[in-house]
Each structure stands twice: as C-alpha cells, then as structure tokens.
C-alpha atoms as a PDB file:
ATOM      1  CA  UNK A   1       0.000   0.000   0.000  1.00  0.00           C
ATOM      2  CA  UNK A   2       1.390   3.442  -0.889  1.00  0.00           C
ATOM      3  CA  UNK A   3       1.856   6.108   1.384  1.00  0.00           C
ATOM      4  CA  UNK A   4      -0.717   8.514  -0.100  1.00  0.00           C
ATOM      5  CA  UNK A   5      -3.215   5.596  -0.196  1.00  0.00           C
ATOM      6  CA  UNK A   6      -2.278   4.595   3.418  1.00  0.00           C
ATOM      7  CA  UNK A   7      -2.695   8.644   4.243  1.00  0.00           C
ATOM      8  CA  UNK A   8      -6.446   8.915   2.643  1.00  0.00           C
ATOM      9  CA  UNK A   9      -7.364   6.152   4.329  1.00  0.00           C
ATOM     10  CA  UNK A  10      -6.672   7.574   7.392  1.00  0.00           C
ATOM     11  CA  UNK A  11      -8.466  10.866   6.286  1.00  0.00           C
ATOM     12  CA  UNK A  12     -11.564   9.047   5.281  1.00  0.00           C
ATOM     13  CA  UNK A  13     -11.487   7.424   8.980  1.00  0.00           C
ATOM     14  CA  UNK A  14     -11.068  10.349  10.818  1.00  0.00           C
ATOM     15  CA  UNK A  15     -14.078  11.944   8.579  1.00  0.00           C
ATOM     16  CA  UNK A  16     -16.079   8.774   9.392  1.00  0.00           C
ATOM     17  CA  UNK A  17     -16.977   8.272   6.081  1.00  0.00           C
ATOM     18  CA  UNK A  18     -19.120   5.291   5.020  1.00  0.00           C
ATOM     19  CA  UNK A  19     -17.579   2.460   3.761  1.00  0.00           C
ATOM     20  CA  UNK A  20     -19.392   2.734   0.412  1.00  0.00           C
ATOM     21  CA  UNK A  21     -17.968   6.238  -0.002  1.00  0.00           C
ATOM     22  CA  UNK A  22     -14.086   5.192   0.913  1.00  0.00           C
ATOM     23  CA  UNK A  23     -14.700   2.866  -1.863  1.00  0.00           C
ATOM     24  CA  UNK A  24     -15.989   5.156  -4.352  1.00  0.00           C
ATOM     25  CA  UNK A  25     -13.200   7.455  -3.255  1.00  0.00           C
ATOM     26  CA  UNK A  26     -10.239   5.238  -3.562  1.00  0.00           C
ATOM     27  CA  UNK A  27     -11.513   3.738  -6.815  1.00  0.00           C
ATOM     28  CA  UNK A  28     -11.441   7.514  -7.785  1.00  0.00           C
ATOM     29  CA  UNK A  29      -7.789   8.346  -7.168  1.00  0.00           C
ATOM     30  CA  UNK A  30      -6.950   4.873  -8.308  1.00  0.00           C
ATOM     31  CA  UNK A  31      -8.641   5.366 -11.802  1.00  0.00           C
ATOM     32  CA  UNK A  32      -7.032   8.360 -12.937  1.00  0.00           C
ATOM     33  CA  UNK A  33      -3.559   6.878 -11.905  1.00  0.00           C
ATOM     34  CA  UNK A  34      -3.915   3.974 -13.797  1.00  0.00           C
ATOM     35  CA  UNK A  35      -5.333   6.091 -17.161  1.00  0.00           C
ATOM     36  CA  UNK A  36      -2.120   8.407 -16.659  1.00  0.00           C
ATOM     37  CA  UNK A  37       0.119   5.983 -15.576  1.00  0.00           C
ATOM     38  CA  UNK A  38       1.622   8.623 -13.120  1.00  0.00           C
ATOM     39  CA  UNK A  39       0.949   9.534  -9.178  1.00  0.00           C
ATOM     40  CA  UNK A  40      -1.801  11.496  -8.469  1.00  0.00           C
ATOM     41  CA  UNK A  41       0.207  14.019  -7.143  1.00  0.00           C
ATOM     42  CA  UNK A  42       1.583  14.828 -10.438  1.00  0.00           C
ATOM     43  CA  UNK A  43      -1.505  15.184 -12.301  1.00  0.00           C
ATOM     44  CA  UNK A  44      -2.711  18.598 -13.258  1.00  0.00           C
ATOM     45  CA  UNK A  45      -6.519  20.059 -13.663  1.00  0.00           C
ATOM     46  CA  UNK A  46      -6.360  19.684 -17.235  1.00  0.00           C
ATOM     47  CA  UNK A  47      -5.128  15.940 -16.878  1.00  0.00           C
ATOM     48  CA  UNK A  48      -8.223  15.484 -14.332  1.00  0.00           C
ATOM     49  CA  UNK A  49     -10.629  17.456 -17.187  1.00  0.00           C
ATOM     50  CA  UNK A  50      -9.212  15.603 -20.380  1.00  0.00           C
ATOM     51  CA  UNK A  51     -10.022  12.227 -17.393  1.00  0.00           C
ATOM     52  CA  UNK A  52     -14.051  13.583 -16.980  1.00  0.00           C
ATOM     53  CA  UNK A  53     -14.398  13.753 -20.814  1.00  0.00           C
ATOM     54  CA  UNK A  54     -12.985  10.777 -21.582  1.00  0.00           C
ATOM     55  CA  UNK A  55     -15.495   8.987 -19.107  1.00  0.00           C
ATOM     56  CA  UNK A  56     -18.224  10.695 -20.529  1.00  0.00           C
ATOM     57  CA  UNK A  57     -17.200  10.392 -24.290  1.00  0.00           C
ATOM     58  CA  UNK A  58     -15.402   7.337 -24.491  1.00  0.00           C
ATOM     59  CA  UNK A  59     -16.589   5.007 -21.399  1.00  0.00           C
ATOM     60  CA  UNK A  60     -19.951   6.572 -21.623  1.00  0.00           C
ATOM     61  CA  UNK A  61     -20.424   6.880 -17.850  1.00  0.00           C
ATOM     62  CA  UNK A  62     -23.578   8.521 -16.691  1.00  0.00           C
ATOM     63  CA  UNK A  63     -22.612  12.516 -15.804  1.00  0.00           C
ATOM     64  CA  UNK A  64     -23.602  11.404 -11.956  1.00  0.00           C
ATOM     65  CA  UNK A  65     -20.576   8.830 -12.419  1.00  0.00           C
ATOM     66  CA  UNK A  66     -17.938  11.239 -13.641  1.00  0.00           C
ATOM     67  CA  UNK A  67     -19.640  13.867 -10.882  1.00  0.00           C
ATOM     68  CA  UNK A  68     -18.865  11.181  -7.911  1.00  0.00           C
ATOM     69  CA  UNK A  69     -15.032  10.657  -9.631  1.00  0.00           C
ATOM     70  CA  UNK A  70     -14.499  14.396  -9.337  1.00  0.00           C
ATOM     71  CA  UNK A  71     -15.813  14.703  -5.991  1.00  0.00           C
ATOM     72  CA  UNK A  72     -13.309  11.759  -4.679  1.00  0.00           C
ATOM     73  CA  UNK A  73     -10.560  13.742  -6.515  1.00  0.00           C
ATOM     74  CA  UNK A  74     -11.573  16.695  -4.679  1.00  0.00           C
ATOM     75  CA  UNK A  75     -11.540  15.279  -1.355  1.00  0.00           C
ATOM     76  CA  UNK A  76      -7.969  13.694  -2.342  1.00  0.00           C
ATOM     77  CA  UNK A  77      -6.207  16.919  -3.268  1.00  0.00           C
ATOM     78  CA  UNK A  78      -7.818  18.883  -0.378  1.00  0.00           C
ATOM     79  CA  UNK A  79      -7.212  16.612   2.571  1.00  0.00           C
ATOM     80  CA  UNK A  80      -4.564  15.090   1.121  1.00  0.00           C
ATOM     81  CA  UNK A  81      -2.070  17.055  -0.685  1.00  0.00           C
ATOM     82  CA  UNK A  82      -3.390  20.108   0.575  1.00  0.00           C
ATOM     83  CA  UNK A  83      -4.966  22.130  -2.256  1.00  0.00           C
ATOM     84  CA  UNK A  84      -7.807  23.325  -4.202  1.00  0.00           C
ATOM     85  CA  UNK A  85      -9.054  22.379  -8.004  1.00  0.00           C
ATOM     86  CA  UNK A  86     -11.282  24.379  -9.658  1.00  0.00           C
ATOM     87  CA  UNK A  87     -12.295  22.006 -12.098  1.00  0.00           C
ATOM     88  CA  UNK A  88     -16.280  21.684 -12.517  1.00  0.00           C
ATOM     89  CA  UNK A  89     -18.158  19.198 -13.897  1.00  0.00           C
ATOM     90  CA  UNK A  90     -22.019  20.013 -14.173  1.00  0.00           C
ATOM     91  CA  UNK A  91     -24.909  17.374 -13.901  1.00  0.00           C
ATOM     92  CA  UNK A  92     -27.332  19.325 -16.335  1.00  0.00           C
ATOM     93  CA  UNK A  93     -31.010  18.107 -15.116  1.00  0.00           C
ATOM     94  CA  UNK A  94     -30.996  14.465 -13.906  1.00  0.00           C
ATOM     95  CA  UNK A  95     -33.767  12.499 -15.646  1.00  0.00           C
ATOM     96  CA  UNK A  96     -36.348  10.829 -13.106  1.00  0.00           C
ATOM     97  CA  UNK A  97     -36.453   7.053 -14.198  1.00  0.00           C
ATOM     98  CA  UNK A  98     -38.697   4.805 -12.450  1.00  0.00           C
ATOM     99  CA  UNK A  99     -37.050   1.885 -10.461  1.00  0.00           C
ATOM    100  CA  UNK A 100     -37.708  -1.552 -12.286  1.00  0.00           C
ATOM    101  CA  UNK A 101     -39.920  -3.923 -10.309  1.00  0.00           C
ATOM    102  CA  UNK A 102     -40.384  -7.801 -10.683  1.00  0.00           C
ATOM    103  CA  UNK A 103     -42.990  -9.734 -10.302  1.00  0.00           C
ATOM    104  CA  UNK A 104     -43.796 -12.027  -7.452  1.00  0.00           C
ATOM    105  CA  UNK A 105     -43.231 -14.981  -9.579  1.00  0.00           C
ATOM    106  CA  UNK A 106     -39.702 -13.820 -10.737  1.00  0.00           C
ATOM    107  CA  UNK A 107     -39.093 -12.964  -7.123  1.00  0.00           C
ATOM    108  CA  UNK A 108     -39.399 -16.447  -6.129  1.00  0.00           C
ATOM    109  CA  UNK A 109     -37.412 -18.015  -8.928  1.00  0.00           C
ATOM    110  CA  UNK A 110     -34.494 -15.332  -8.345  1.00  0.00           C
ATOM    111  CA  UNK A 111     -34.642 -16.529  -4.387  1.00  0.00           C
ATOM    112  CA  UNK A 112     -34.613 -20.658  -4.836  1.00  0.00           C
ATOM    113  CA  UNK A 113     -32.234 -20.640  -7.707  1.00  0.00           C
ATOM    114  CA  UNK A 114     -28.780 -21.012  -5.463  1.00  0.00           C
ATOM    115  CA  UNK A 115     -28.199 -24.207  -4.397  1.00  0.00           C
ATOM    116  CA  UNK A 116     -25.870 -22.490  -1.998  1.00  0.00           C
ATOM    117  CA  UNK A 117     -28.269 -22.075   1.557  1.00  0.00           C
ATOM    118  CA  UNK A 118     -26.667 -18.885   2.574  1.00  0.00           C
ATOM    119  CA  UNK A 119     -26.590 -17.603  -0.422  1.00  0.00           C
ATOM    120  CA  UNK A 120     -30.580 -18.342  -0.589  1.00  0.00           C
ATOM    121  CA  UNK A 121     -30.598 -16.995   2.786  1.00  0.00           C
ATOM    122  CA  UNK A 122     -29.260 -13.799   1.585  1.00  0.00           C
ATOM    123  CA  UNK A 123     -31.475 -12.754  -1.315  1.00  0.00           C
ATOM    124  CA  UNK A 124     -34.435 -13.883   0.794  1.00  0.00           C
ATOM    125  CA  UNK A 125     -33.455 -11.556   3.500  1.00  0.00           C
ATOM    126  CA  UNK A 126     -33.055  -8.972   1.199  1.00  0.00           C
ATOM    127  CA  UNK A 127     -36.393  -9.343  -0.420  1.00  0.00           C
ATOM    128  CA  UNK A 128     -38.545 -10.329   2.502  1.00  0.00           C
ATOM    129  CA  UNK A 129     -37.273  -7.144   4.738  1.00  0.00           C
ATOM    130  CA  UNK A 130     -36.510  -4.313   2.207  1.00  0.00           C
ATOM    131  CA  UNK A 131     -33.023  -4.282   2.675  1.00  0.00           C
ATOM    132  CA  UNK A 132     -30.236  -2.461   1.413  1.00  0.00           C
ATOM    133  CA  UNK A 133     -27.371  -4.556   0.026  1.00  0.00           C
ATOM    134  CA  UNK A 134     -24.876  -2.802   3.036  1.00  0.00           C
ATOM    135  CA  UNK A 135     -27.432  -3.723   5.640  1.00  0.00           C
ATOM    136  CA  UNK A 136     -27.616  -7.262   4.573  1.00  0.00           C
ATOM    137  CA  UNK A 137     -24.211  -7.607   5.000  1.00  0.00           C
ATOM    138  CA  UNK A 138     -23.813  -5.999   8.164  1.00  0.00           C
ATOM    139  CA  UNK A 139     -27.071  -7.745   9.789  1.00  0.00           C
ATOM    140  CA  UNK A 140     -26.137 -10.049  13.170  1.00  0.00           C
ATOM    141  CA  UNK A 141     -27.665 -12.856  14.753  1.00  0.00           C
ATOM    142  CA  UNK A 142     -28.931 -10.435  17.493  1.00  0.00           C
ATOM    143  CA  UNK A 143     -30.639  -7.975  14.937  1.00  0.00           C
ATOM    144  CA  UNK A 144     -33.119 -10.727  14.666  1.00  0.00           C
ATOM    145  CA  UNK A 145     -35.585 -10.585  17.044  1.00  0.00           C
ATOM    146  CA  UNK A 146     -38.091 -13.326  16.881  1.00  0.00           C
ATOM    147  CA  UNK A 147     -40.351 -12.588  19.865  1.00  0.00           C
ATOM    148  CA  UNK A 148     -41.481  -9.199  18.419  1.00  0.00           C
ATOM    149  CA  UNK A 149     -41.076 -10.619  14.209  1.00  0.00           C
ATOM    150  CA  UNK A 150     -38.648  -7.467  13.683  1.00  0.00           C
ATOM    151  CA  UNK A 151     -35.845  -7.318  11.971  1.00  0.00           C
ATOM    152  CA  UNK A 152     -32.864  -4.057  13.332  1.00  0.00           C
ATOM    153  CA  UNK A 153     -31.171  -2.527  11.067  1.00  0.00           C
ATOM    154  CA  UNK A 154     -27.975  -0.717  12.729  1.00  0.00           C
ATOM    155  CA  UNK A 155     -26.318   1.968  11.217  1.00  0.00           C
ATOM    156  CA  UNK A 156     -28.688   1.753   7.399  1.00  0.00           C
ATOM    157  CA  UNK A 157     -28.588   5.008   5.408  1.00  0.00           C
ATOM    158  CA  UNK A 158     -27.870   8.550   6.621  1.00  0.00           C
ATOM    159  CA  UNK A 159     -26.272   6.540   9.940  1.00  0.00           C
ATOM    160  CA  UNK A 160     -29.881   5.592  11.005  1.00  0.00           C
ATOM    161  CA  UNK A 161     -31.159   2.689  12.812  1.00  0.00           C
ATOM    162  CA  UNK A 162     -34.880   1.056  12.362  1.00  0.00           C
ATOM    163  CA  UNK A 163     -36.599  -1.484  12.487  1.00  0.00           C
ATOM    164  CA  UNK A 164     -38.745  -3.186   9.453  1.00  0.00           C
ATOM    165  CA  UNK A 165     -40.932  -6.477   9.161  1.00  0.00           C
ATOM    166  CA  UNK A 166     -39.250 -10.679   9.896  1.00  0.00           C
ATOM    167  CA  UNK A 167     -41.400 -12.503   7.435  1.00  0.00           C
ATOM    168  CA  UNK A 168     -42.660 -16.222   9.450  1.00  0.00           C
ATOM    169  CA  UNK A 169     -41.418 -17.665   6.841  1.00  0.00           C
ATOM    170  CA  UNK A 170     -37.645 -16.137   6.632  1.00  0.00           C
ATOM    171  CA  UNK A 171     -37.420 -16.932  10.209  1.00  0.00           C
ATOM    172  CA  UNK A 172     -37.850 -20.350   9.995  1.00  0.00           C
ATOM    173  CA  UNK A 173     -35.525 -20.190   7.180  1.00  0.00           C
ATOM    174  CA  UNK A 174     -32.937 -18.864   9.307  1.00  0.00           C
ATOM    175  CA  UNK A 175     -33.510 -20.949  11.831  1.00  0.00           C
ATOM    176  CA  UNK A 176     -32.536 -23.861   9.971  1.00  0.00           C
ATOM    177  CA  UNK A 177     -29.240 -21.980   8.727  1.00  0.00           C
ATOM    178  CA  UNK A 178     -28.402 -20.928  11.770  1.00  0.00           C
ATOM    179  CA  UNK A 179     -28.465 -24.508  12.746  1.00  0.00           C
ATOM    180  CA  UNK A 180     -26.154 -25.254  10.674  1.00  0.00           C
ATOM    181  CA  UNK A 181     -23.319 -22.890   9.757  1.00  0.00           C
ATOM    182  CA  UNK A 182     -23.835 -21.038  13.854  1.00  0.00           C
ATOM    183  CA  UNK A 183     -22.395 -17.453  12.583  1.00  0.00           C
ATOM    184  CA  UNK A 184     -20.947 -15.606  14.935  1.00  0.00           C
ATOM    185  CA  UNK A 185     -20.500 -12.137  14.609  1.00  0.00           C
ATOM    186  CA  UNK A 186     -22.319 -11.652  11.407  1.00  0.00           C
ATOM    187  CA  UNK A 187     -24.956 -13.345  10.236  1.00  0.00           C
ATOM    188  CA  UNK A 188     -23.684 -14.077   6.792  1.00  0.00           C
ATOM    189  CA  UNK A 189     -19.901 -13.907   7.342  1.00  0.00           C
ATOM    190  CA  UNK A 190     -17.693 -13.859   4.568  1.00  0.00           C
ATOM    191  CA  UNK A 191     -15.873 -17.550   3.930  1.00  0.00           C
ATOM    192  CA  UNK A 192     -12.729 -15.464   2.673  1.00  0.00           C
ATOM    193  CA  UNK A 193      -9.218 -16.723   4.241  1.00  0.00           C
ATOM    194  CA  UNK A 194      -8.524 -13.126   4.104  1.00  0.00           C
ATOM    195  CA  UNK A 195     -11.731 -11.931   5.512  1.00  0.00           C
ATOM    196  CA  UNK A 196     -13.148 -14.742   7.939  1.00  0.00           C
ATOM    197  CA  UNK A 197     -16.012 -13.928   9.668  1.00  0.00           C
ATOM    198  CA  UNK A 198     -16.050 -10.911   8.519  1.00  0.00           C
ATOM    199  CA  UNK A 199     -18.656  -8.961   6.468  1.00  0.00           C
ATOM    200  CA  UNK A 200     -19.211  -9.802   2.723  1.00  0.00           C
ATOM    201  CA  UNK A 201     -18.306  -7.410   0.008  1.00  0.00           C
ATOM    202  CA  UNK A 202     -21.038  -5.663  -1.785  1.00  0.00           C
ATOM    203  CA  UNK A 203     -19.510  -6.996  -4.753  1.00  0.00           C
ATOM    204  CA  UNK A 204     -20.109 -10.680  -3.379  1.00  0.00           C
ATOM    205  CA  UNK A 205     -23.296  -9.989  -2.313  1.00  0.00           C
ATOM    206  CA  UNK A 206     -24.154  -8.345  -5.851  1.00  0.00           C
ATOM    207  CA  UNK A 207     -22.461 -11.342  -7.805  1.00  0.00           C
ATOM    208  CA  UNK A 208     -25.069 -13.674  -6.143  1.00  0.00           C
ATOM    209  CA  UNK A 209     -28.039 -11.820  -7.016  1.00  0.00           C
ATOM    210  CA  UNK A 210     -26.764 -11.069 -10.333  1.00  0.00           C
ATOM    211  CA  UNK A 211     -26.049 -14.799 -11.172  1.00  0.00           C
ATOM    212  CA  UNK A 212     -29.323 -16.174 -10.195  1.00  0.00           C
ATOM    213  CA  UNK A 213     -31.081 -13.715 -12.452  1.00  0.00           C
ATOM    214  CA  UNK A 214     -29.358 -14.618 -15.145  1.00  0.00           C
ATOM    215  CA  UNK A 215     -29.469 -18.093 -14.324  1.00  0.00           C
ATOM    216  CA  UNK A 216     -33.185 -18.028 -14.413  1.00  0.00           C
ATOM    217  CA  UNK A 217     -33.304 -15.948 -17.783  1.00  0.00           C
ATOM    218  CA  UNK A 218     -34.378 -12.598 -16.161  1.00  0.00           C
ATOM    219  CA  UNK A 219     -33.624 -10.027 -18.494  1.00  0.00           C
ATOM    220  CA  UNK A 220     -34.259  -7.060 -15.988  1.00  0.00           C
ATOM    221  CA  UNK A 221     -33.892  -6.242 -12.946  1.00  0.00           C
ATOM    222  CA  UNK A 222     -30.294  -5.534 -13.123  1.00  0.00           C
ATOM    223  CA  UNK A 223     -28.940  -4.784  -9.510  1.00  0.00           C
ATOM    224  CA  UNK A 224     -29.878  -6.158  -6.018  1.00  0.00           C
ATOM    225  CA  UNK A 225     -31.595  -3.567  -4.910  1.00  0.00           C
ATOM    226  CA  UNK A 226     -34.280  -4.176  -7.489  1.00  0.00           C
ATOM    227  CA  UNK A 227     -35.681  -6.757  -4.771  1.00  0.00           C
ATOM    228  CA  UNK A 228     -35.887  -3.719  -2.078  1.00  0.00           C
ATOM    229  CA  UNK A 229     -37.845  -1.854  -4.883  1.00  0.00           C
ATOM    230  CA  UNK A 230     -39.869  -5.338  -5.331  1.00  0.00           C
ATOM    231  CA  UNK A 231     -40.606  -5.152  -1.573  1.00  0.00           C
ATOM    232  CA  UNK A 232     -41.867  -1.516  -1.613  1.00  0.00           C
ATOM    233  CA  UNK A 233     -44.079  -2.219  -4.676  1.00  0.00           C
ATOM    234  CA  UNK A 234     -45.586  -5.567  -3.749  1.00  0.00           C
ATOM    235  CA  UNK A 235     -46.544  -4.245  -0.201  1.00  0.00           C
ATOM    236  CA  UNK A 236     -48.273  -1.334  -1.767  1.00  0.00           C
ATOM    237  CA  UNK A 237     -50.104  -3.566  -3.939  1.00  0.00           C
ATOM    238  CA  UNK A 238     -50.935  -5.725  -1.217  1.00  0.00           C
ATOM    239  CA  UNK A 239     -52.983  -2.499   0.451  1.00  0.00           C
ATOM    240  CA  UNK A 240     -50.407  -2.016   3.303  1.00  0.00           C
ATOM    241  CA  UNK A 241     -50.195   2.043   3.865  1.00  0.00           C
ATOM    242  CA  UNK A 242     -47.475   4.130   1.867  1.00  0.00           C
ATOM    243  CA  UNK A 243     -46.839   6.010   5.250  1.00  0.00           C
ATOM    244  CA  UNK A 244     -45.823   2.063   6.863  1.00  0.00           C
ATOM    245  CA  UNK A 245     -43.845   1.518   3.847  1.00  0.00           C
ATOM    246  CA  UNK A 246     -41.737   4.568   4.117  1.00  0.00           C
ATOM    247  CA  UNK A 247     -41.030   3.313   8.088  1.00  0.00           C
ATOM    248  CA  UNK A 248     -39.770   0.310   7.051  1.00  0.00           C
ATOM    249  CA  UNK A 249     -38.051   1.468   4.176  1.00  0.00           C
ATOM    250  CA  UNK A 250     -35.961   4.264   6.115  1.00  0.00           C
ATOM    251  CA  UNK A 251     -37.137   6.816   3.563  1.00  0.00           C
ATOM    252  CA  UNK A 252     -36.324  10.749   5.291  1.00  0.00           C
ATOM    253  CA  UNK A 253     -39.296  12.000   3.079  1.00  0.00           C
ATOM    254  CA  UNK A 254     -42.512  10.621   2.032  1.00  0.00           C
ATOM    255  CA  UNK A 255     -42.149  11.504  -1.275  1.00  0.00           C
ATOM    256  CA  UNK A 256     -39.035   9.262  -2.067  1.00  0.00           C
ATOM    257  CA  UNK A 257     -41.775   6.493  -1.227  1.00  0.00           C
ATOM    258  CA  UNK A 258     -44.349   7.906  -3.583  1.00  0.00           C
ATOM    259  CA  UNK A 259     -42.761   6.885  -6.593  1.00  0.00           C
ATOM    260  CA  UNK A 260     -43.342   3.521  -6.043  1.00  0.00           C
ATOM    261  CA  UNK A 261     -47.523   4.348  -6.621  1.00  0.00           C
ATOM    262  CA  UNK A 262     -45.735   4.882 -10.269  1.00  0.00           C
ATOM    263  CA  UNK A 263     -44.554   1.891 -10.562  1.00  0.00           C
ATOM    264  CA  UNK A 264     -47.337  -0.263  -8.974  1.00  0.00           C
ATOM    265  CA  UNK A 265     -49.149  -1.474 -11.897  1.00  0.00           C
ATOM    266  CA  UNK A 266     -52.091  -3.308  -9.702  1.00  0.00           C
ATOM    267  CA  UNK A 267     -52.596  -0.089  -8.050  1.00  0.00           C
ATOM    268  CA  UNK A 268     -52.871   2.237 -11.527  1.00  0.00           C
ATOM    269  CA  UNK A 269     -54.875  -0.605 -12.870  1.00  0.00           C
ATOM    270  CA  UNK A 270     -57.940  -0.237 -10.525  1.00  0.00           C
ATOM    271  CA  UNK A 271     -58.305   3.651 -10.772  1.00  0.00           C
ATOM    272  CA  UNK A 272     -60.572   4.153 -13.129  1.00  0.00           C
ATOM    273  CA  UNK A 273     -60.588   6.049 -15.892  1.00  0.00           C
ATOM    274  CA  UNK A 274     -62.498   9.485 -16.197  1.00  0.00           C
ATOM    275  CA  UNK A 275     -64.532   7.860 -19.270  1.00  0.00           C
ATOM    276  CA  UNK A 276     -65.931   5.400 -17.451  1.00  0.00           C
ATOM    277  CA  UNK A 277     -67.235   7.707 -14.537  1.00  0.00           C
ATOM    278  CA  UNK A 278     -69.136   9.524 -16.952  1.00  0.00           C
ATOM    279  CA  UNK A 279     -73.056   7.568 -18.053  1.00  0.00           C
ATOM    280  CA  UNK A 280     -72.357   8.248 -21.751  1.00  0.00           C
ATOM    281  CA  UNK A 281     -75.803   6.218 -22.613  1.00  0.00           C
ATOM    282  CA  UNK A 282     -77.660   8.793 -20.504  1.00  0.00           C
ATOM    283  CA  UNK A 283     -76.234  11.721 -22.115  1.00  0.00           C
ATOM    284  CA  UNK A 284     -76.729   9.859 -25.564  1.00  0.00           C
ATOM    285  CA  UNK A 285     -80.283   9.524 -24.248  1.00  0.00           C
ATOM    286  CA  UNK A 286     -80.785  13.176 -23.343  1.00  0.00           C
ATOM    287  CA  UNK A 287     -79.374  14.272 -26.812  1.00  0.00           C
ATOM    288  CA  UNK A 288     -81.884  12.005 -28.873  1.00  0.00           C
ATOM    289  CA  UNK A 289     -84.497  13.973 -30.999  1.00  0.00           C
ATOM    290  CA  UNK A 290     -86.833  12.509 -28.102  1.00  0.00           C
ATOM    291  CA  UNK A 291     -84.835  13.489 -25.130  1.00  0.00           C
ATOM    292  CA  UNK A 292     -85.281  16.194 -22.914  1.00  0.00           C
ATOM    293  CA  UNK A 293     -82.221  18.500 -24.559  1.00  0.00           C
ATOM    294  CA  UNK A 294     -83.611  18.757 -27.903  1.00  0.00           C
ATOM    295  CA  UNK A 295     -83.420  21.398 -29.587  1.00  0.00           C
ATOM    296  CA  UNK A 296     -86.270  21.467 -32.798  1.00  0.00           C
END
C-alpha cells in the first residue's frame, strides 16, 4: 500500500466516512492513476478534465458517475495534498427514471435458484425485509428478534437505525441456517481466508443476485436492490399504507416512497378512468331527438 493511499485512508477514517464512499473514493484516485500511468500528485486540472471527458465520451459513464469521480478527486487533493481544483463538472437536469420492479413470480425463482443455503438466505433476506445490500451484510444474529417478528437494522442510510418487518417464513428459514453454519458475529460472514467472519463485500453480495437472475433468464432487474424496490411495490399492492412503507423502508421523506404508486401497476390498474365515470348512454339519451335537450 502506498503512502498517499495509506494517508487517505486515514483521512476518510477520521471523517467517518461510510464504507461505500471510501470505496468510491479510492476507486477515484486509483482510476485516474492507472489512465495516466503517473501519481496522483503529479496530475494537473487539465489531466483530471481531459479524465471527466474521456469517461463521458469514451466510457460513456452517466454525468452522476464522472460527478462522484471528481468529488473523490476533490476530497484527495484537499485533505490530502493540501490544495484546491477548480475544475467543474455540471450534472445538467438528472432524468427521473422509475425503479424496475419484478414480479412475485420472478421474485421467487431469483430466491430458490442457489443451491448455496446462505446464499438463498441472503437474497431472501433482502427481499422479505426491504433491505439495502450494506445492511444485509452488516445484519447479526442479534438484529433478529423473533419474539417481536422485527428485523434491526444498525447503522442503514444517513447513519440511522430502524426497524422493518421478519417474514414467518424467513425466520424459519434462518432458523434452519443458523443450525447449521452457527455465525458468529455476522450473520452471513464472509468464507474469505482473508476476511473470515467478517462482512461480505457488496460486490459478493451483488455477484449472487446477479447470477441467479441470469441463471433463471431474467432479463431485468439488473442490480440487487431491485428486490428492495420489489418489496416496496408488492406491499403497496398488497394495500399495506405508503406512510408504513416509508417506516420500514428508512425513507427521510414521504415523497421518495411515492414513486413507487408509479410503478405499482395493480394499483394504476384499478383507478378508473375518467370515461368510465361519466353515463355516456344517458347523455346519448338526453341528446336524442326525443330526449329532454332537444333542440327542434
């Protein structure tokens, strides 16, 4: 590990930073590096500009990926080697796309397809509670609390804790792996020589997901946290109250959970339309030579 990697790391600790972010951060610094093959202390603003466009022209990364690259240079070359850059890099107005949903019967397929139990385990968690992908992996064995059917969640977005729904039939699911693989600290540990007992890697936890859609022929739904949107959706359609759904989502604002009444095709499906409120044989009636609105 080089010294200015060793030194950011420290930085990001002291600013408590969320593990996510130190990732994004150091994958940053670490990119532009390897494009210049030089140290990042030698690279100029114009380097770091010619860097943004050639993400955006050439990679085609989404302007709110080459925005969090300059924003992980920024915090390198302020805390790190002590100075400003004035490059900019503007988002331009970020379209609003609604989050992709599957159905109940995809769900299921997605969730038996492992033949690995705690990998099963995982994506049925994930499902069943609304979880993020980092709260999955940081869940314990005491999170789970089976007298009151709630599931914690320590430290989920914004540095919040909460508390959302244990589905009867997860928890006897977890009984049975906790039976047999007894985790310790975290309730799916990572099997890594490197890393044992410790958490899993989003990217591990992502590979699983990702490889039992595909498995299973799903063409969408790319990304695990298409089963937290999944959750949201399904209990909206099942009548359960958006105000509920935002508690156990962790949403600051109601309106983050509103979106999913867009995406909730069960729910669009029974409000009717304006046509059909209106008696168009009555007013058919009242404009026949023999109705009452005829004019001779």
């Amino acid at each position: 590990m080089t010294q200015l990697r060793q030194k950011m790391i420290r930085a990001m600790d002291l600013k408590n930073l969320s593990d996510h972010t130190k990732r994004s951060y150091l994958a940053a610094v670490t990119g532009i590096a390897k494009h210049y093959h030089a140290s990042p202390k030698n690279i100029t603003e114009g380097m770091i500009e010619d860097y943004l466009l050639y993400l955006k022209n050439e990679k085609g990364n989404a302007p709110s990926s080459c925005s969090g690259v300059l924003t992980g240079l920024r915090f390198f070359y302020q805390n790190i080697l002590e100075k400003e850059i004035s490059v900019d890099f503007s988002l331009g107005k970020k379209p609003r796309r609604l989050p992709t949903v599957l159905t109940k019967e995809q769900i299921l397929k997605i969730i038996c397809t492992p033949n690995n139990l705690k990998h099963r385990l995982i994506l049925m968690t994930t499902y069943a509670a609304g979880l993020r992908a980092g709260e999955v992996m940081r869940l314990k064995p005491v999170h789970i609390d089976s007298k009151r059917m709630l599931i914690k969640v320590v430290d989920g977005k914004g540095r919040k804790d909460r508390y959302t729904m244990l589905s009867v039939k997860l928890l006897a699911e977890l009984r049975h792996y906790y039976r047999k693989y007894r985790p310790q600290t975290y309730l799916f540990p990572s099997s890594y020589k490197k890393n044992k007992n410790g958490p899993l890697s989003y990217e591990t936890v992502r590979s699983i997901y990702e490889k039992a859609r595909k498995k299973v022929g799903i063409k969408n739904g790319e990304g695990i946290h298409t089963l937290r949107h999944s959750f949201a959706t399904h209990l909206l359609e099942a009548g359960c109250d958006i105000r509920k759904i935002q508690v156990l989502m962790g949403h600051t604002r109601l309106s983050t959970t509103m979106i999913y009444l867009h995406v909730s095709r069960e729910t669009l499906s029974k409000v009717p339309s304006p046509l059909d409120l209106i008696d168009t044989q009555q007013a058919q009636k009242e404009d026949s030579p023999d109705g009452p609105n005829h004019k001779a």
